[in-house]
Protein backbone atom coordinates (compact mmCIF):
# COMPACT_ATOMS: atom_id res chain seq x y z
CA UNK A 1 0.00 0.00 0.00
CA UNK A 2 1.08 3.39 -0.71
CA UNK A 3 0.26 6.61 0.79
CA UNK A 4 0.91 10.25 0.34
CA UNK A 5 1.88 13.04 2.48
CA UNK A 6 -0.64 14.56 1.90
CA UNK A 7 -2.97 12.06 2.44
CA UNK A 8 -0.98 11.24 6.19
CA UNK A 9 -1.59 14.87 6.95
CA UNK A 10 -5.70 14.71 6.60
CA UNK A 11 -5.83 11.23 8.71
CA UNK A 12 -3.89 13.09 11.31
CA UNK A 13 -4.89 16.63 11.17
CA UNK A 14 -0.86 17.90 11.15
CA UNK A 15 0.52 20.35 9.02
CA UNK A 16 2.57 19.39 6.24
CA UNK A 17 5.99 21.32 4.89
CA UNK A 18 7.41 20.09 1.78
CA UNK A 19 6.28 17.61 -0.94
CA UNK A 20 2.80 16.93 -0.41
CA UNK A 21 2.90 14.50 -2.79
CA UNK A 22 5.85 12.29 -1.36
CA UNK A 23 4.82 8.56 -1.40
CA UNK A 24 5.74 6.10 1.31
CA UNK A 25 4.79 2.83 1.14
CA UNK A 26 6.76 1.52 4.55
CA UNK A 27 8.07 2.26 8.08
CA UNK A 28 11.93 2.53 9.19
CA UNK A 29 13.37 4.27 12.22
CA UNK A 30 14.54 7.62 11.23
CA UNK A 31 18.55 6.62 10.86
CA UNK A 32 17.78 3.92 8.48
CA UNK A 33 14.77 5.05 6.45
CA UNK A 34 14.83 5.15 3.02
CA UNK A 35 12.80 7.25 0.47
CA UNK A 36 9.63 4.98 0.65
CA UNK A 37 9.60 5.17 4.18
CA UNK A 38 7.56 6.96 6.95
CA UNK A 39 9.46 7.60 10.00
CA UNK A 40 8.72 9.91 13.06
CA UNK A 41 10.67 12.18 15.65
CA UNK A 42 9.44 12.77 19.25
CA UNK A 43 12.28 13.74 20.99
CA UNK A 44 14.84 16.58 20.62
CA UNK A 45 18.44 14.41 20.73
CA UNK A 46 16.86 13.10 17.56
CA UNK A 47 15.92 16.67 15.74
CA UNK A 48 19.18 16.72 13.69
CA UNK A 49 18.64 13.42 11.82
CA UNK A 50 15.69 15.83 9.94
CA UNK A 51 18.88 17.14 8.26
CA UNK A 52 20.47 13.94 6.77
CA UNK A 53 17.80 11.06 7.03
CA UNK A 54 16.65 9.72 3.78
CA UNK A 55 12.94 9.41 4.77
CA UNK A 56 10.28 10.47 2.45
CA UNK A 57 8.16 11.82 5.29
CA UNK A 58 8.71 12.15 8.85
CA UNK A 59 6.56 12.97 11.45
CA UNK A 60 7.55 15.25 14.37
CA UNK A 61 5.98 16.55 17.01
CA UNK A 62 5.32 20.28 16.69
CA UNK A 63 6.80 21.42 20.05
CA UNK A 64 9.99 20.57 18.78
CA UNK A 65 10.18 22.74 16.24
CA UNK A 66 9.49 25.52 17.81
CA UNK A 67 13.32 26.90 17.59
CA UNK A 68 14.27 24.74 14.19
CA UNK A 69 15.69 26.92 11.29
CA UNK A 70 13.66 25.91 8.45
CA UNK A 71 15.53 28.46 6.43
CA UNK A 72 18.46 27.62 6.65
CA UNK A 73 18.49 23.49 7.33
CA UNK A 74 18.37 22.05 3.48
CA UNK A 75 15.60 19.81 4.28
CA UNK A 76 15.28 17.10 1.57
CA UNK A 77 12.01 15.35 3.25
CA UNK A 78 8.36 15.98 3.98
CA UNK A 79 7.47 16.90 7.31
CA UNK A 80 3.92 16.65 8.98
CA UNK A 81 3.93 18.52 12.38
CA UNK A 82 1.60 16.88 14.67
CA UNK A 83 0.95 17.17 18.45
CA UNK A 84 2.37 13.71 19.04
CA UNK A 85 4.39 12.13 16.92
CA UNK A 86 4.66 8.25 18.41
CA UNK A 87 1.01 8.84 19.22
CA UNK A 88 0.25 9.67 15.39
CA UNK A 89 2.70 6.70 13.87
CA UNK A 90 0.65 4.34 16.59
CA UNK A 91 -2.54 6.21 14.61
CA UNK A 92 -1.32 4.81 11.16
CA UNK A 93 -0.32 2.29 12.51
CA UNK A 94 -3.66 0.56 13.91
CA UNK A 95 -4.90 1.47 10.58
CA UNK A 96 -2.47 -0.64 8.51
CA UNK A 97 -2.70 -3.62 10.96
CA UNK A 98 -6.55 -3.47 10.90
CA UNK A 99 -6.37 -3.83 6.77
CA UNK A 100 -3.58 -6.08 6.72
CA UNK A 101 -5.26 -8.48 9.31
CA UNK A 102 -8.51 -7.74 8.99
CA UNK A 103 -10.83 -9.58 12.00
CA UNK A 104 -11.86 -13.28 11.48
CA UNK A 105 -15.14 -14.43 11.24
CA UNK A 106 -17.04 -18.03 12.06
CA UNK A 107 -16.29 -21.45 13.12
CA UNK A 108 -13.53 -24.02 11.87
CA UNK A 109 -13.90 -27.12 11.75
CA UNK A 110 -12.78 -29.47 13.77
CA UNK A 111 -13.70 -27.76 16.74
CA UNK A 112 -15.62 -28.23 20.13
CA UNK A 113 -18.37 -25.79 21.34
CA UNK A 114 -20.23 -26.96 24.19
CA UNK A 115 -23.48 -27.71 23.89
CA UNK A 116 -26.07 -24.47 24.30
CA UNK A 117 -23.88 -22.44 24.32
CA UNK A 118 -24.33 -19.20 21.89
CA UNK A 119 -22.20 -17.85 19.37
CA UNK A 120 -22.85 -13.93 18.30
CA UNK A 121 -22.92 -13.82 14.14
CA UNK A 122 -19.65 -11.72 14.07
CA UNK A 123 -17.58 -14.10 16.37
CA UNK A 124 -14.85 -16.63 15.47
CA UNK A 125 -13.93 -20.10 16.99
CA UNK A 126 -10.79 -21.35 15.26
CA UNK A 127 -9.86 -25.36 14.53
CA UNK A 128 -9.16 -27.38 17.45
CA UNK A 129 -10.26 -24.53 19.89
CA UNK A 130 -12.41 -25.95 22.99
CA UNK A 131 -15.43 -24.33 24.38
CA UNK A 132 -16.86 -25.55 27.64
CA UNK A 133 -20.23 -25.16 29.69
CA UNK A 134 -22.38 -21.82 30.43
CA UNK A 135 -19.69 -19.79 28.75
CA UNK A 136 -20.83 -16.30 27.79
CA UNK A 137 -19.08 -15.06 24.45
CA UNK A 138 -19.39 -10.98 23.60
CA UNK A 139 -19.81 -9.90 20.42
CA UNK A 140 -16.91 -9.78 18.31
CA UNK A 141 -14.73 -12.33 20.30
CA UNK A 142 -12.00 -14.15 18.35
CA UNK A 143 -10.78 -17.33 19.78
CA UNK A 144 -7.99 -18.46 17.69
CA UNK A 145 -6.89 -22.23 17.30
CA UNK A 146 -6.00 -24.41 20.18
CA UNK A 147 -7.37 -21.93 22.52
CA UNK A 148 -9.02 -23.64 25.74
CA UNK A 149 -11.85 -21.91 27.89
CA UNK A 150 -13.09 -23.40 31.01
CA UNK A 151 -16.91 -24.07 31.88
CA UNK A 152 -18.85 -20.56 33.34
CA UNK A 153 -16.14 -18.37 31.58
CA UNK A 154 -16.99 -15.01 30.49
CA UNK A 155 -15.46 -13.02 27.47
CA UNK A 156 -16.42 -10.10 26.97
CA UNK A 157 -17.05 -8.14 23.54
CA UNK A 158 -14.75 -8.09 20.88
CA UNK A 159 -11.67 -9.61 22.92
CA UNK A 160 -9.34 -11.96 21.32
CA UNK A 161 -7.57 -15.25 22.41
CA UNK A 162 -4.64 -15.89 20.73
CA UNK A 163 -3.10 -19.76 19.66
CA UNK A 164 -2.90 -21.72 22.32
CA UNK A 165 -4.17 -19.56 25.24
CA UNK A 166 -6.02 -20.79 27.75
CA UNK A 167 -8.56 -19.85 30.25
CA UNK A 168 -9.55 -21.89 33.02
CA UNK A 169 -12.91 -22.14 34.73
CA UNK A 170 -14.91 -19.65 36.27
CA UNK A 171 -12.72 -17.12 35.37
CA UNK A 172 -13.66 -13.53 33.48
CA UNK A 173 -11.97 -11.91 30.33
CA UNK A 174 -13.15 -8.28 29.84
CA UNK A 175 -14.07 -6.25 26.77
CA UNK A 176 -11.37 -5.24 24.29
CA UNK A 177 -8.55 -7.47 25.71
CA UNK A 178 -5.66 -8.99 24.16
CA UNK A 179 -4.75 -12.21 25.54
CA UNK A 180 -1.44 -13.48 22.90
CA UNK A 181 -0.36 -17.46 22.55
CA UNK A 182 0.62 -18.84 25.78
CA UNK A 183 -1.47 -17.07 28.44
CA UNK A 184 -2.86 -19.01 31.20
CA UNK A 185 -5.49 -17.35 33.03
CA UNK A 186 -6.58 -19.21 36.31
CA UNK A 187 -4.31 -21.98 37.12
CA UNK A 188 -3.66 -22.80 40.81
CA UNK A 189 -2.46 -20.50 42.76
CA UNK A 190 1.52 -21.59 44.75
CA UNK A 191 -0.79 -22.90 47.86
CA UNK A 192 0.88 -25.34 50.33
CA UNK A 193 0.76 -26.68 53.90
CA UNK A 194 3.06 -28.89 55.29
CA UNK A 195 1.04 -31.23 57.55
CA UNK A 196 2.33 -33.02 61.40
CA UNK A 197 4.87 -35.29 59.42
CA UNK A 198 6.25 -32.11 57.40
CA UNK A 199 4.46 -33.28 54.01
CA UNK A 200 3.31 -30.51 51.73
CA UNK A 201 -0.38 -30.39 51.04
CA UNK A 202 -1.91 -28.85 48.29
CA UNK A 203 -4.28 -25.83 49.63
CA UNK A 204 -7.09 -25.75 47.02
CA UNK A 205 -7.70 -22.98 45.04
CA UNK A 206 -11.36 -22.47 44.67
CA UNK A 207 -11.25 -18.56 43.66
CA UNK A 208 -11.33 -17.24 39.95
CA UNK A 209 -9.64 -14.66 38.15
CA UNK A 210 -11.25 -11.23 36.84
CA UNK A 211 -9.76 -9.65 34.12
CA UNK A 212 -11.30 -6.01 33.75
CA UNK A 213 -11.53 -4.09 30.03
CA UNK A 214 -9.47 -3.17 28.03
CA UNK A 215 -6.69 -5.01 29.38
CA UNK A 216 -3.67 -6.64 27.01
CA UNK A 217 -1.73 -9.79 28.21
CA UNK A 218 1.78 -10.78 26.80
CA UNK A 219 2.99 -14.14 25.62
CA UNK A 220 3.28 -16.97 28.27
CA UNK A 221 2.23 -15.17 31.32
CA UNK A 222 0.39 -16.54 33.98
CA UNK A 223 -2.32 -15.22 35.94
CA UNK A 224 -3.46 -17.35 39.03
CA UNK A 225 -6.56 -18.02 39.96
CA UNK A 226 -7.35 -16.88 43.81
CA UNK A 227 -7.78 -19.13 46.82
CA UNK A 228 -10.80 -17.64 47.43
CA UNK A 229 -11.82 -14.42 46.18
CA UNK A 230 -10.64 -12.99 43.04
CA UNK A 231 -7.46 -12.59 41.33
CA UNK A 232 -8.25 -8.94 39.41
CA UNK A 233 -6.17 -6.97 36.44
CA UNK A 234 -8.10 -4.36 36.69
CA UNK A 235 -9.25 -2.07 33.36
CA UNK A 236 -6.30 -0.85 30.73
CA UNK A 237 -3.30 -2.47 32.48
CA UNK A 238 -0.62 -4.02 30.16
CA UNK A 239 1.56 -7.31 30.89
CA UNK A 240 4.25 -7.81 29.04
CA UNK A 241 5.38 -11.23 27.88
CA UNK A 242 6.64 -13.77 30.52
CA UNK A 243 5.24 -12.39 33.50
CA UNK A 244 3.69 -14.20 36.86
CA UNK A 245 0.82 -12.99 38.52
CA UNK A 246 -0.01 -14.97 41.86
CA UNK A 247 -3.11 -15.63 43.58
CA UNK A 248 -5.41 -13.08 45.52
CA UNK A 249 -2.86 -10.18 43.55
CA UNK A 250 -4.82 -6.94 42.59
CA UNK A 251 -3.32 -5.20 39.97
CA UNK A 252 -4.44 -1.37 39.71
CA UNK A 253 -5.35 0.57 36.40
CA UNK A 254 -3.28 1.54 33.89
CA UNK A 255 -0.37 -0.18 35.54
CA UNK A 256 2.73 -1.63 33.04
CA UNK A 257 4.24 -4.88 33.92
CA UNK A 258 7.04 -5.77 31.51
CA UNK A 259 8.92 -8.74 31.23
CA UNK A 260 10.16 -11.39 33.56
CA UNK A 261 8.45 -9.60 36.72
CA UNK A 262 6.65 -11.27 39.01
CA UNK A 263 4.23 -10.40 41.51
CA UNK A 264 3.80 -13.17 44.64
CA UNK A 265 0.52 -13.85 46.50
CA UNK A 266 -1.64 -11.41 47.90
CA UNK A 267 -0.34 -8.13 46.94
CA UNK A 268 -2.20 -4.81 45.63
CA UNK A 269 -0.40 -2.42 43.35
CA UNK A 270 -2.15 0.15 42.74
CA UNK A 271 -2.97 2.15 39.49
CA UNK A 272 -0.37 3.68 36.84
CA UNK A 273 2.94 2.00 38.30
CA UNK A 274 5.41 0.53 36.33
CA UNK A 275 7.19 -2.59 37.02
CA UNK A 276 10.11 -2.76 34.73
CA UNK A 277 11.87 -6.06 33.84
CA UNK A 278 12.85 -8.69 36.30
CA UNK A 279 11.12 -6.51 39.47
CA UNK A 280 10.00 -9.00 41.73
CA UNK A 281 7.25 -7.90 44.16
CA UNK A 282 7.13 -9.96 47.61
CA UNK A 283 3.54 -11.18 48.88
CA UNK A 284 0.59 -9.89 51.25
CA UNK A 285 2.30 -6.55 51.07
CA UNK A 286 0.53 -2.93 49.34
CA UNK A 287 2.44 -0.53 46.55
CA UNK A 288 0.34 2.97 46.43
CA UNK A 289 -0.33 4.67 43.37
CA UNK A 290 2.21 6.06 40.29
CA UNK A 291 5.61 4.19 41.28
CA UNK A 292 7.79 3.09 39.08
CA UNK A 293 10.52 0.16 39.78
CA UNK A 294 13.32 -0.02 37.58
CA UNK A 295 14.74 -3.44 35.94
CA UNK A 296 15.43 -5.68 38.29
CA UNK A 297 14.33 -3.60 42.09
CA UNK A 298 13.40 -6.27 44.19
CA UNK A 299 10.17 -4.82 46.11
CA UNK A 300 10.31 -6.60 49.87
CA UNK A 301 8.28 -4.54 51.76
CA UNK A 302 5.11 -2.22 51.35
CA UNK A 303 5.54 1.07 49.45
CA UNK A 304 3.21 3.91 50.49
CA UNK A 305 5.30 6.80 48.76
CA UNK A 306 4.46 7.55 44.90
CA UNK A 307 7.96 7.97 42.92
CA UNK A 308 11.36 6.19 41.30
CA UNK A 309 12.16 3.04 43.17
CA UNK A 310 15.76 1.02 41.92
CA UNK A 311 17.43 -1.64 43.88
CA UNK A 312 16.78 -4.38 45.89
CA UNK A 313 15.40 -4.33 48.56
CA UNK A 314 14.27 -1.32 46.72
CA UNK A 315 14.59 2.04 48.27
CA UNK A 316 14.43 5.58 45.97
CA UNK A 317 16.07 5.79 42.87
CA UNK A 318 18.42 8.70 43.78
CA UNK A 319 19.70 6.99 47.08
CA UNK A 320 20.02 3.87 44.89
CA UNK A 321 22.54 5.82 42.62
CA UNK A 322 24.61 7.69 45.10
CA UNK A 323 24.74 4.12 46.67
CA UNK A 324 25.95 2.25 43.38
CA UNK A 325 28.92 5.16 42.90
CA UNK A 326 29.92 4.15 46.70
CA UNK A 327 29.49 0.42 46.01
CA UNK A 328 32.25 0.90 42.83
CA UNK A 329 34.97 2.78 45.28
CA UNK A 330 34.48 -0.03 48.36
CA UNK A 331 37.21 -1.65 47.26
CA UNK A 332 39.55 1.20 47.26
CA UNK A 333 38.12 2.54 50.25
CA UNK A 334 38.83 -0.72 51.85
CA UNK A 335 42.61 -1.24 50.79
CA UNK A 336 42.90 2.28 52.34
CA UNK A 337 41.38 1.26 55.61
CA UNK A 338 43.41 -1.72 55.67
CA UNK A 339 46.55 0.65 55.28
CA UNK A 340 45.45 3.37 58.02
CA UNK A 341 45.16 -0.08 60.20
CA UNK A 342 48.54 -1.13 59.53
CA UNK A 343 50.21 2.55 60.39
CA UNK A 344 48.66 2.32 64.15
């Protein structure tokens, strides 16, 4: 498909400079695009590549070129000025994914859909997928091949289930969610008692999981079904692939968990944190609203505080970095210690 720059500039409202009728036809970061390519700027460090990238049109946003000397910069591309650049390219973006692969529709055979259960006109069931009892599908759902759901499982309105995910029973999928291959939604949660001869016994898990709307779900990550109660992602939070959420966890809205982090039992984090990767979160313990954990903090102990967290245990990011610079000169501070002992 190609596109020009004028036509980019109506879908987005921005105003164009240059070649309106510059044609791109792909997408390419803005050191390696070519003349077919769209590309986009959002942040200043980047503003000089406008001066030697190849691209045919490049999106920027307008605050950043507030100060730029059109006159006098010998710009060989297109630019469309927008509010938000990344914001815009995600724009074009949905649209070219949504033509490209456009939503499925009906049943494949083989297949098993359990008996009265009802199947809106516009949803889709792929080969092999298994549908049990007294589940409720929205419209628009798209279960995709291999997929498993559970008996009483709800899914609500044009939510999709990617290859091979599966949700267990009793469990609850909101509207508009993205669950990709390898999700497990309500397995057991890590329960065990050791009994009078020190045997571990399995503590039954007899809660569900709620997933709220909105909500997208990375490749193989696990979210565990309560031991009683609910498990709950609440509405627009987004797991990256990889990721363990343990039973009775509350997960707050808007919140970012990216890879390899892992959340134990019990725990509430509350809305618009970010976990980055590796941050492991210990159990039965509360994290307040808006903090963000870099790769790696290991979270031991409630956080009531909104802010930077790095470290583990993890304490605030700017103690964490004046401790790291100290951490680098121990060594030399301790050969010098030894030497002060030996002149007494």
């Amino acid at each position: 498909m190609q596109f020009s720059a004028q036509q980019i500039a109506a879908v987005l409202g921005g105003k164009l400079i240059g070649n309106a009728e510059a044609m791109v036809s792909d997408v390419a970061s803005i050191e390696h695009a070519e003349a077919h390519h769209l590309s986009y700027i959002t942040d200043e460090k980047y503003l000089h590549c406008l001066e030697t990238t190849h691209a045919g049109v490049v999106l920027v946003t307008q605050s950043l070129l507030s100060t730029f000397d059109f006159e006098h910069s010998g710009l060989s591309t297109t630019i469309i000025m927008v509010p938000n650049a990344r914001g815009a390219m995600a724009q074009l973006l949905q649209m070219v994914s949504e033509a490209m692969f456009p939503a499925k529709r009906g049943v494949e055979q083989p297949c098993f859909i359990s008996e009265g259960v009802e199947l809106p006109e516009d949803v889709y069931v792929g080969a092999f997928a298994y549908i049990g009892k007294n589940v409720r599908l929205g419209k628009g759902v798209q279960i995709y091949p291999q997929a498993y759901v559970g008996d009483n499982v709800t899914i609500g309105e044009g939510t999709i289930l990617y290859s091979g995910v599966k949700v267990y029973a009793n469990c609850r999928v909101g509207r508009q969610c993205i669950l990709h291959s390898g999700v497990v939604i309500g397995a057991d949660g890590f329960g065990f008692e050791p009994d009078a001869k020190g045997v571990n016994q399995k503590v039954p898990q007899i809660g569900a999981v709620i997933i709220e709307d909105d909500v997208e779900i990375g490749a193989n990550t696990t979210v565990d079904r309560a031991m009683m109660g609910n498990t709950v992602v609440h509405k627009n939070v987004k797991i990256d692939n990889l990721v363990q959420v343990a039973h009775n966890v509350e997960v707050g809205e808007s919140t970012f968990m990216c890879a390899q982090s892992g959340v134990a039992g019990s725990t509430k984090i509350g809305h618009h944190c970010i976990l980055a990767g590796q941050v492991g979160v210990a159990g039965h313990i509360e994290i307040t609203d808006q903090c963000i954990f870099g790769a790696q903090a290991g979270v031991a102990g409630s956080v009531r505080k909104p802010g930077m967290y790095q470290g583990s245990p993890a304490i605030d990011a700017g103690n964490w970095r004046r401790s790291s610079v100290g951490f680098k000169q121990l060594p030399d501070i301790l050969r010098r210690l030894q030497t002060l002992e030996k002149e007494k």
